[in-house]
N, C-alpha and C. Protein backbone atom coordinates (compact mmCIF):
# COMPACT_ATOMS: atom_id res chain seq x y z
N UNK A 1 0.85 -1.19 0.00
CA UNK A 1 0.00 0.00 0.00
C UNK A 1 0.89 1.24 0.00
N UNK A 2 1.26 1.66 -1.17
CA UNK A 2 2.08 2.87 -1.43
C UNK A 2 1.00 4.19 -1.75
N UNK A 3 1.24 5.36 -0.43
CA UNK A 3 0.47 6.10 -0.43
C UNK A 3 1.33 7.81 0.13
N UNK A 4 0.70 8.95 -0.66
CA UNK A 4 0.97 10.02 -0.17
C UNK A 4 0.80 10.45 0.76
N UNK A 5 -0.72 10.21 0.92
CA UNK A 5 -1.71 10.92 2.24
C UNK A 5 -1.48 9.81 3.31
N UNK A 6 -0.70 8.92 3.58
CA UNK A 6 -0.85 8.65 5.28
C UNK A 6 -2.51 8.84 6.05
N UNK A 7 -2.91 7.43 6.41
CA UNK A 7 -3.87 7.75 7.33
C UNK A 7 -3.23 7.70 8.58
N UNK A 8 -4.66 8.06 9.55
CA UNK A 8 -3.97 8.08 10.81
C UNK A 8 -4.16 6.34 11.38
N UNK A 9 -5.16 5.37 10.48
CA UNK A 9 -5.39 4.15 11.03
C UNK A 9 -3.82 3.24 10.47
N UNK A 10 -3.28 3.70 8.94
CA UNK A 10 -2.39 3.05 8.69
C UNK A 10 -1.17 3.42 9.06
N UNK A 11 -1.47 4.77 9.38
CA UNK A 11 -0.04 5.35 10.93
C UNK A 11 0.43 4.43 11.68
N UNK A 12 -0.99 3.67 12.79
CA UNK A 12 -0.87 3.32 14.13
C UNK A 12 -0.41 1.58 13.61
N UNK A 13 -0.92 1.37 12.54
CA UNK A 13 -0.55 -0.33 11.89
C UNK A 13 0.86 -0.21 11.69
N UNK A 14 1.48 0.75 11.54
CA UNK A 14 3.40 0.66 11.48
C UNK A 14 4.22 1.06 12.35
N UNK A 15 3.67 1.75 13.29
CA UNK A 15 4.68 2.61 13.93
C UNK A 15 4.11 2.99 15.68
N UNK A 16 4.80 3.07 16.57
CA UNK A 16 4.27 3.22 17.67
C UNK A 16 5.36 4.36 18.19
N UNK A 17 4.34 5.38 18.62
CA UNK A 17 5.15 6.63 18.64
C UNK A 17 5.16 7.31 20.09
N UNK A 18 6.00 7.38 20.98
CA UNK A 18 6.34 7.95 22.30
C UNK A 18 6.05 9.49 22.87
N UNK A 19 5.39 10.08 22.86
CA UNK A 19 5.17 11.54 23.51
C UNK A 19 6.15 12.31 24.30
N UNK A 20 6.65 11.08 24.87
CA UNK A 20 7.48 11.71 26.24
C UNK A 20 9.04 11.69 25.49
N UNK A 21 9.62 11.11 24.66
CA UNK A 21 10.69 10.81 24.42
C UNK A 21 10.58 11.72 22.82
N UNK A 22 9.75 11.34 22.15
CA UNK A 22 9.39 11.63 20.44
C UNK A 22 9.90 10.61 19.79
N UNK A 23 10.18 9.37 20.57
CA UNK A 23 10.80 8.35 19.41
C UNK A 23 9.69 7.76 18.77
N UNK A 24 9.86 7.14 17.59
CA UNK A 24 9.20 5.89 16.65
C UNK A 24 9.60 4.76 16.54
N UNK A 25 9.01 3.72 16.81
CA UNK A 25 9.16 2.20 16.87
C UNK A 25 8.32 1.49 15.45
N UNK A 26 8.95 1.31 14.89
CA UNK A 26 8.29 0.20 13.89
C UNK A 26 7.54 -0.89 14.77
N UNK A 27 6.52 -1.49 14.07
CA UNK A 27 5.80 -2.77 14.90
C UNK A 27 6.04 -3.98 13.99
N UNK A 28 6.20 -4.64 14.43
CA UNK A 28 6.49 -6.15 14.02
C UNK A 28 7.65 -6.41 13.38
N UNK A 29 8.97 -5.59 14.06
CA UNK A 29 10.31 -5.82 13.01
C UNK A 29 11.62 -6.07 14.15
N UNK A 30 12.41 -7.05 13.16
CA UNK A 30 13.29 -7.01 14.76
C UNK A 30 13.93 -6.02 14.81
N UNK A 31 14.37 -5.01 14.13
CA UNK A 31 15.02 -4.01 14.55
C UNK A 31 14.07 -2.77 14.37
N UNK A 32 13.05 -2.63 15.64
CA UNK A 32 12.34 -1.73 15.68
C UNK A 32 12.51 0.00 15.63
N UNK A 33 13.93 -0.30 15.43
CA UNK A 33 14.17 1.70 15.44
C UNK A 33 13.82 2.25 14.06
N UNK A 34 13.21 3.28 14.11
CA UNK A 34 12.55 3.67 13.15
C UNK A 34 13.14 5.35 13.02
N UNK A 35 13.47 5.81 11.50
CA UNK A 35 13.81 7.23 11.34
C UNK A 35 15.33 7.62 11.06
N UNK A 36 15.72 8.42 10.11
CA UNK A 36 17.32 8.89 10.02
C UNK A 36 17.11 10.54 9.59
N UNK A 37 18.35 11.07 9.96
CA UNK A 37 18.28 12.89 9.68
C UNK A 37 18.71 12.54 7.98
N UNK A 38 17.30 13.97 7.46
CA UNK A 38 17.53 14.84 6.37
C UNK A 38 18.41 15.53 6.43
N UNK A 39 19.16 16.22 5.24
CA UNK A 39 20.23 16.62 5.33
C UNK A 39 20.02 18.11 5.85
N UNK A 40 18.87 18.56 6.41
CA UNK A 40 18.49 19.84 7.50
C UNK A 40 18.48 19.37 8.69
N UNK A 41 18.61 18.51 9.00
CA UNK A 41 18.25 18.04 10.62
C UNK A 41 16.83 17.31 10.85
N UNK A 42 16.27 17.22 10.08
CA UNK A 42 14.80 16.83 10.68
C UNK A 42 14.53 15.30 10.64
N UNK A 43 13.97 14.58 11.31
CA UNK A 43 13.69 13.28 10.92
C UNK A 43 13.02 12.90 10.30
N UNK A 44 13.27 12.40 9.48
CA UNK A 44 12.55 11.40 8.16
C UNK A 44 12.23 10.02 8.68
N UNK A 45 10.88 9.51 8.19
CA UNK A 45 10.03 8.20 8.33
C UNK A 45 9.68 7.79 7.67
N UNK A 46 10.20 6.41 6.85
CA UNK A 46 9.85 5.83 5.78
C UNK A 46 8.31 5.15 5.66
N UNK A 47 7.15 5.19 5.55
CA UNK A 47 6.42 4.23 5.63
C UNK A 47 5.41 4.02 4.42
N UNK A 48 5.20 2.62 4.04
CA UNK A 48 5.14 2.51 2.67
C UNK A 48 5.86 3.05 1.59
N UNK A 49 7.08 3.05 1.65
CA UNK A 49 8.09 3.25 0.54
C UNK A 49 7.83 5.10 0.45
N UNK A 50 7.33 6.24 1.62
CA UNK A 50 7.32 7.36 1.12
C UNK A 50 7.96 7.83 2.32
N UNK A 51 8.62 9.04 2.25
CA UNK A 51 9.06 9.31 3.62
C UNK A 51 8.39 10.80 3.91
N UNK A 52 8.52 10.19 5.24
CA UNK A 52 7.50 11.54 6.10
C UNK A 52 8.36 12.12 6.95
N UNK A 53 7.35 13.41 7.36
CA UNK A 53 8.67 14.08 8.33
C UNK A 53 8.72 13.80 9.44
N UNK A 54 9.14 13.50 10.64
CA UNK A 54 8.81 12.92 12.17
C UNK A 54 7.83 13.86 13.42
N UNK A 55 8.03 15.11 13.00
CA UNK A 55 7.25 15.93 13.77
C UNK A 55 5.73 15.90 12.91
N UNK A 56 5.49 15.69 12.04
CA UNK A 56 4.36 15.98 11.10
C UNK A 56 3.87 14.58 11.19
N UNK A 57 4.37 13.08 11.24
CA UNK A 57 3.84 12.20 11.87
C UNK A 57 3.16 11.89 13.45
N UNK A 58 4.07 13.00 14.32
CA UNK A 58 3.52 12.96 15.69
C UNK A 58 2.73 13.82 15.73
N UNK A 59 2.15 14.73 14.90
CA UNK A 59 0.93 15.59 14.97
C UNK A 59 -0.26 14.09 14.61
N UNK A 60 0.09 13.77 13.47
CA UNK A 60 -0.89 13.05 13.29
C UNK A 60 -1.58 11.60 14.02
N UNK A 61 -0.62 11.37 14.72
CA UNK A 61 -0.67 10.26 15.56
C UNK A 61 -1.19 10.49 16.89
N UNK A 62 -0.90 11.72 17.68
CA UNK A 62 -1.28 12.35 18.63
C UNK A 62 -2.61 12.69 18.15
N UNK A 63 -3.10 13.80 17.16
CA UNK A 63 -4.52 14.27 16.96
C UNK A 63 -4.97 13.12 15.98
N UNK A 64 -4.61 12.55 15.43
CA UNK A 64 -5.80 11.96 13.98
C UNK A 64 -5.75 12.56 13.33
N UNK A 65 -5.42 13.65 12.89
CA UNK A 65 -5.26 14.31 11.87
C UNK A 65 -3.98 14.95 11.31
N UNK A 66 -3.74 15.44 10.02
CA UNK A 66 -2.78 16.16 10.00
C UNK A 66 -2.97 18.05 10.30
N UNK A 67 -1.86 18.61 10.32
CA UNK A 67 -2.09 19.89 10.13
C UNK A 67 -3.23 20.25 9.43
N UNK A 68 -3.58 21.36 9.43
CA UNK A 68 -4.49 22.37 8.56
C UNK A 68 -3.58 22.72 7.59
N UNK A 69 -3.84 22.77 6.23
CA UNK A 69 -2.73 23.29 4.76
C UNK A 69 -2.39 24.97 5.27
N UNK A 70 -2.79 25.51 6.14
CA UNK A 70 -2.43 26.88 6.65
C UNK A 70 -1.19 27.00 7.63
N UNK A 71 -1.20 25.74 7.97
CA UNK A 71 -0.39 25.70 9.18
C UNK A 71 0.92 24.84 9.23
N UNK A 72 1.83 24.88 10.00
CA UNK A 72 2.86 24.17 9.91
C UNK A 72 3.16 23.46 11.49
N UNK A 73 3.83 22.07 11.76
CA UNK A 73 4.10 21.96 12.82
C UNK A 73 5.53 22.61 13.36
N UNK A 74 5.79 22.90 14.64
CA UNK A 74 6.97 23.96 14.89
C UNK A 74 7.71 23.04 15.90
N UNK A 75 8.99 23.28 16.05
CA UNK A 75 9.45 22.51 17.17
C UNK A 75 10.10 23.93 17.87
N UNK A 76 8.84 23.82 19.22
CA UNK A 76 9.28 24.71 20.23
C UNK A 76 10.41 25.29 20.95
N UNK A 77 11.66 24.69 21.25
CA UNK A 77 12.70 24.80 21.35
C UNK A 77 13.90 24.79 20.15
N UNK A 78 13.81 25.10 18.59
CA UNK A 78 14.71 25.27 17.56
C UNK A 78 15.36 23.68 17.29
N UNK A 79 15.08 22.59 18.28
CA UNK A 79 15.98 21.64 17.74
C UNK A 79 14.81 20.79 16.85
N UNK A 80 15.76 20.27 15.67
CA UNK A 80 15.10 19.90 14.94
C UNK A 80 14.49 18.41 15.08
N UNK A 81 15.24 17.80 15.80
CA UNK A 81 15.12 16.33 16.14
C UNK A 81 14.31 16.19 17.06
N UNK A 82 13.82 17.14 17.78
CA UNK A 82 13.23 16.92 19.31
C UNK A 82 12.03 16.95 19.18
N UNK A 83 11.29 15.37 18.86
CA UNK A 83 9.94 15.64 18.66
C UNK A 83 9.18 14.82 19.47
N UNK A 84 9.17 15.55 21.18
CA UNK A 84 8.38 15.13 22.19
C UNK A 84 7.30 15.69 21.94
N UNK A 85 6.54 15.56 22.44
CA UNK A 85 5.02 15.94 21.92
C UNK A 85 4.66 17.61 22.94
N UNK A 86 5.08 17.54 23.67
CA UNK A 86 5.54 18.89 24.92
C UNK A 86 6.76 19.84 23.73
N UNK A 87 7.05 19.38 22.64
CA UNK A 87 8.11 20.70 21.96
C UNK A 87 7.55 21.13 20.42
N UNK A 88 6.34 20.14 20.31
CA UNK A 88 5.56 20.87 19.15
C UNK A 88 4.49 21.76 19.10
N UNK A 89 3.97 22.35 18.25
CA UNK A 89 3.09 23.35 18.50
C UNK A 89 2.81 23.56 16.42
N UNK A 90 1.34 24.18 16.28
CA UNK A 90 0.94 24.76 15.26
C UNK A 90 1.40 26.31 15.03
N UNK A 91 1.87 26.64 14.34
CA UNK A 91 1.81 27.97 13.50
C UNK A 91 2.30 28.02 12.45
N UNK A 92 1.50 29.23 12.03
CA UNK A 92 1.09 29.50 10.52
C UNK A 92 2.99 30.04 10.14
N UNK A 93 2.81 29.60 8.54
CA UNK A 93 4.26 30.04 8.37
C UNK A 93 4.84 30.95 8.83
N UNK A 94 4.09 32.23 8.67
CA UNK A 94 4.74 33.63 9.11
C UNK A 94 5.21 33.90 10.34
N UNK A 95 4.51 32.88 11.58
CA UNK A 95 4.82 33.22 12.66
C UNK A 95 6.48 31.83 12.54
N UNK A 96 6.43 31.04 11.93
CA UNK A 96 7.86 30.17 11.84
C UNK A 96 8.85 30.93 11.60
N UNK A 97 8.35 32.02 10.42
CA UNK A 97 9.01 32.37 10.33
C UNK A 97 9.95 33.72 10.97
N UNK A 98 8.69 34.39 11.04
CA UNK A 98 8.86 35.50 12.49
C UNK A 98 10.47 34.89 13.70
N UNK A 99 9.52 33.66 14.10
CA UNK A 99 10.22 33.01 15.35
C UNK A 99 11.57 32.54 14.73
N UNK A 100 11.69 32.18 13.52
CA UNK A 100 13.53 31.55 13.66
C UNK A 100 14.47 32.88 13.33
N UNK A 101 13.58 34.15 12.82
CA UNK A 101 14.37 35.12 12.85
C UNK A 101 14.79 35.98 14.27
N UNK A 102 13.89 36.01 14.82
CA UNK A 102 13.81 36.68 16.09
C UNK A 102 14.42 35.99 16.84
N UNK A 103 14.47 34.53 16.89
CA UNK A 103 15.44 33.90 17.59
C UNK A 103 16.55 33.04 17.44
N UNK A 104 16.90 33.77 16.16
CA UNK A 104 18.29 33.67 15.82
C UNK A 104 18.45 32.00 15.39
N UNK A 105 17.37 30.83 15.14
CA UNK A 105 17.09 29.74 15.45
C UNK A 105 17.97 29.23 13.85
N UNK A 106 17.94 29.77 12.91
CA UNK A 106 18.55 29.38 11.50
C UNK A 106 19.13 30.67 11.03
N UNK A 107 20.07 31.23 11.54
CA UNK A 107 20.67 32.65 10.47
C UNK A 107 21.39 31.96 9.21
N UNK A 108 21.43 32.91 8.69
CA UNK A 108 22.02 32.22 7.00
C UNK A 108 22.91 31.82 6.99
N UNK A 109 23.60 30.70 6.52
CA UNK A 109 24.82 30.26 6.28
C UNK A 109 25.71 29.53 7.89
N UNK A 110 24.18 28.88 8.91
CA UNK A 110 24.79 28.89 10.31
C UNK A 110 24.13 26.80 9.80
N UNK A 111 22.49 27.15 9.75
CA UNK A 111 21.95 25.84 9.85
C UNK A 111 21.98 25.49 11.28
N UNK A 112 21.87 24.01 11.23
CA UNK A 112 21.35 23.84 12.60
C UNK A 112 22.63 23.35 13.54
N UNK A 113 23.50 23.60 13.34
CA UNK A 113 24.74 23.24 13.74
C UNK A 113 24.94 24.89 14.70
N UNK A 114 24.58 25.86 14.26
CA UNK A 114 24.48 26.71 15.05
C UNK A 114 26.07 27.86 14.51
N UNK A 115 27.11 26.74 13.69
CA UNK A 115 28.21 27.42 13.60
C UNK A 115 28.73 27.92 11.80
N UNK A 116 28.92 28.93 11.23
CA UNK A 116 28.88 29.21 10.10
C UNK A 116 29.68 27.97 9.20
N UNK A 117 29.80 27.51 8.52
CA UNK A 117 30.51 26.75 7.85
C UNK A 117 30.37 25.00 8.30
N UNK A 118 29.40 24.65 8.70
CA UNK A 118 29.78 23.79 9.66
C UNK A 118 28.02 22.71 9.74
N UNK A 119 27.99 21.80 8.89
CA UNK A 119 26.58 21.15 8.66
C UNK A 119 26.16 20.03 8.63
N UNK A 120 25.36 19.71 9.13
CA UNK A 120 25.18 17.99 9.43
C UNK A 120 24.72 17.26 8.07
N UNK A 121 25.80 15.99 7.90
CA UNK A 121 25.76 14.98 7.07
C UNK A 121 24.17 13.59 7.33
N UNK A 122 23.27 13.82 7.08
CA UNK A 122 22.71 12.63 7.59
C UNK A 122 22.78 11.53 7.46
N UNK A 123 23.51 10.94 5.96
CA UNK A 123 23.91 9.99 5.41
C UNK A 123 25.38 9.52 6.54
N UNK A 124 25.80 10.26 6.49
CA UNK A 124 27.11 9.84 7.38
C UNK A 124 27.15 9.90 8.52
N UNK A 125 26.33 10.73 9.07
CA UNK A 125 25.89 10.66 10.72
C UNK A 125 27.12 11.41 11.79
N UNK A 126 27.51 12.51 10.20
CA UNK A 126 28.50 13.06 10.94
C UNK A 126 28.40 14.61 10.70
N UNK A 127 29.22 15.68 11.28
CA UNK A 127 29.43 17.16 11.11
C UNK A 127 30.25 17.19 9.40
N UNK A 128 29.78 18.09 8.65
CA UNK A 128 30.60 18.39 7.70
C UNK A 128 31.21 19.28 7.73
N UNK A 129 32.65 20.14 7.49
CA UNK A 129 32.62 21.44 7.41
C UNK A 129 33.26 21.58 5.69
N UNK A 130 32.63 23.00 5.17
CA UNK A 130 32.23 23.19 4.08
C UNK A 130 32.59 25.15 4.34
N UNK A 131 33.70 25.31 3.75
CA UNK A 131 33.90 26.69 4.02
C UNK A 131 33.92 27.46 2.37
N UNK A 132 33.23 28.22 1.81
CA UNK A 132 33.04 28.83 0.56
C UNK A 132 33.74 29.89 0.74
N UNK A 133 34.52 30.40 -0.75
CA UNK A 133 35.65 31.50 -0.14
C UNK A 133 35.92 31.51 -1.76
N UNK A 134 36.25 33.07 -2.30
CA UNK A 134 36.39 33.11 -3.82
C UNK A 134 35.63 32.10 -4.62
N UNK A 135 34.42 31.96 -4.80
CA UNK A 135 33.50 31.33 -5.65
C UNK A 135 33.99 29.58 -5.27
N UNK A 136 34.48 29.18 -4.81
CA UNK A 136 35.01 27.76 -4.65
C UNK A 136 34.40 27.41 -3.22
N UNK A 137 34.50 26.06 -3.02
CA UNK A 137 33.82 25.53 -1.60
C UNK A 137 34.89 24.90 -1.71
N UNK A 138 35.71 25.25 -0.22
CA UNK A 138 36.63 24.31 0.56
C UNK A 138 36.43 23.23 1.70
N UNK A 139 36.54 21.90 1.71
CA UNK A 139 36.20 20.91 2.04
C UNK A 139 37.35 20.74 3.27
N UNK A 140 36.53 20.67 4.56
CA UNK A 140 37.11 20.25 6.08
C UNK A 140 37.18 19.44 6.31
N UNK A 141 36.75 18.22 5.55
CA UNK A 141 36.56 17.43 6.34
C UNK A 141 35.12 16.95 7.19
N UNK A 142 35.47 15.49 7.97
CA UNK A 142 34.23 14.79 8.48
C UNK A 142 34.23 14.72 10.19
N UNK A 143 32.97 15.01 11.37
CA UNK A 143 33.51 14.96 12.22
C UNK A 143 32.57 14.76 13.23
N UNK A 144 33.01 13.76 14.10
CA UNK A 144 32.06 13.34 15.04
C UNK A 144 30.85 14.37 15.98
N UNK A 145 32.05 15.50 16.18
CA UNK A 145 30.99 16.81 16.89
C UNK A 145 31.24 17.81 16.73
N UNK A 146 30.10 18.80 16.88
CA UNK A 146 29.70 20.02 16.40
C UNK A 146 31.16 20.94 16.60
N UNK A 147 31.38 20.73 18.02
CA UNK A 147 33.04 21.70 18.43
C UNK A 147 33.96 20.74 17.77
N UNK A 148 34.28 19.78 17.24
CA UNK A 148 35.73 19.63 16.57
C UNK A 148 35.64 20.13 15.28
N UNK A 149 34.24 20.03 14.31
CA UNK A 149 33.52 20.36 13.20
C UNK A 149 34.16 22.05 13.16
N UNK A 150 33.54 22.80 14.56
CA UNK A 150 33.81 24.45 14.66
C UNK A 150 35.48 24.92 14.28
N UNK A 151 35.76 23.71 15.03
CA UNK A 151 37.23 24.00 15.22
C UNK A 151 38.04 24.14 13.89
N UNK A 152 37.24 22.97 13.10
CA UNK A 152 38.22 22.72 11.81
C UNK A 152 37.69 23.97 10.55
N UNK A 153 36.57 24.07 11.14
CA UNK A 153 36.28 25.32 9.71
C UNK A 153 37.36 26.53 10.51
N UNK A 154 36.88 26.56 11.58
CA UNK A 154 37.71 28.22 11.90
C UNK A 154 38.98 27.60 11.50
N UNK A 155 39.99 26.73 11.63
CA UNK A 155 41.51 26.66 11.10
C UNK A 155 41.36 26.98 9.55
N UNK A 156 40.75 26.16 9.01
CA UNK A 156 40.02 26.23 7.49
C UNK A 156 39.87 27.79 6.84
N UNK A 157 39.22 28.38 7.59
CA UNK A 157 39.00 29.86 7.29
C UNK A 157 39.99 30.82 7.51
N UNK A 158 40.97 30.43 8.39
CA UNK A 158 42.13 31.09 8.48
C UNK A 158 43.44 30.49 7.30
N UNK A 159 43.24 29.23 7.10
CA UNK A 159 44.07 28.79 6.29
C UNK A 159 44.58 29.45 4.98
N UNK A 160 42.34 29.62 4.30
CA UNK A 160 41.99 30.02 2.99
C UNK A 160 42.87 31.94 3.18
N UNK A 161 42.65 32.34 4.48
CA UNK A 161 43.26 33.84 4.89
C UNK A 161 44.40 34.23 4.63
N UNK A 162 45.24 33.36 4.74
CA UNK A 162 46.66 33.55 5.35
C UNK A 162 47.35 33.20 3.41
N UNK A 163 46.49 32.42 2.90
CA UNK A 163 46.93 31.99 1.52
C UNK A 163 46.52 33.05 0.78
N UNK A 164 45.47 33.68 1.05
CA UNK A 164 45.47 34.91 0.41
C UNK A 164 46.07 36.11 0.55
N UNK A 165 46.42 36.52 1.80
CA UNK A 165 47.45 37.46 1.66
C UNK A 165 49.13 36.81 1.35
N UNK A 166 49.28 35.60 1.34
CA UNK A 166 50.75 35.45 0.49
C UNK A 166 50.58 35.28 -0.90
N UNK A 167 49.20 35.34 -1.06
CA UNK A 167 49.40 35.35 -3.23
C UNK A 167 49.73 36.73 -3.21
């Protein structure tokens, strides 16, 4: 049963979903962990060969329904992964958007890593750093956490510095 619209009855037939934690459990599999990060941070849920987003599944699993097409689900505290049912909330784009400006939650060129140059791999399950400098993207390297990730773009960015004032 390959489907766009997700019900909320063929929700509860795959997946058993935690409030208190925000995790997802597949049902009837031996390796019940369910979900991996998009390359924004958010969790993705495969079910029936389509993938869904993890906060937009726990709306629907919690209410029976999905959002209103006006509305978006929000994760109350900026992290993108954190989808206890206590850190989501409805609002309309403008106020999403209002809120990640006002609170500094995605500035440009930061993402959810929080540090400029510096972005989560989901495939690799690691920090990337990725420093752009004279039309070219300079490559940092791969890295277990956010501060060794910081560390290597700022050397990185001084590197690309120091080579430019000796040309």
């Amino acid at each position: 049963m390959k489907t766009h619209q997700l019900t909320h009855a063929r929700l509860l037939e795959k997946v058993v979903y935690d409030p208190d934690t925000g995790k997802f459990t597949h049902l009837g599999r031996r390796r019940p962990k369910v979900g991996q990060f998009d390359k924004d941070g958010y969790v993705k849920i495969s079910i029936d060969e389509v993938k869904h987003q993890a906060h937009r599944l726990a709306w629907l699993y919690v209410t029976g329904n999905y959002p209103p097409e006006d509305m978006q689900v929000d994760h109350i505290n900026g992290v993108r992964d954190d989808n206890r049912w206590t850190n989501l909330r409805l609002v309309t784009h403008a106020e999403n958007q209002a809120y990640r400006l006002a609170s500094g939650r995605e500035q440009s060129a930061r993402g959810i890593s929080g540090v400029r140059g510096v972005y989560w791999h989901g495939g690799k399950g690691k920090w990337i750093v990725t420093v752009r400098a004279d039309k070219k993207s300079h490559f940092g390297g791969y890295h277990a956490s956010v501060e060794s990730a910081a560390l290597a773009a700022t050397v990185l960015r001084n590197q690309i510095q120091e080579e430019r004032a000796s040309a």
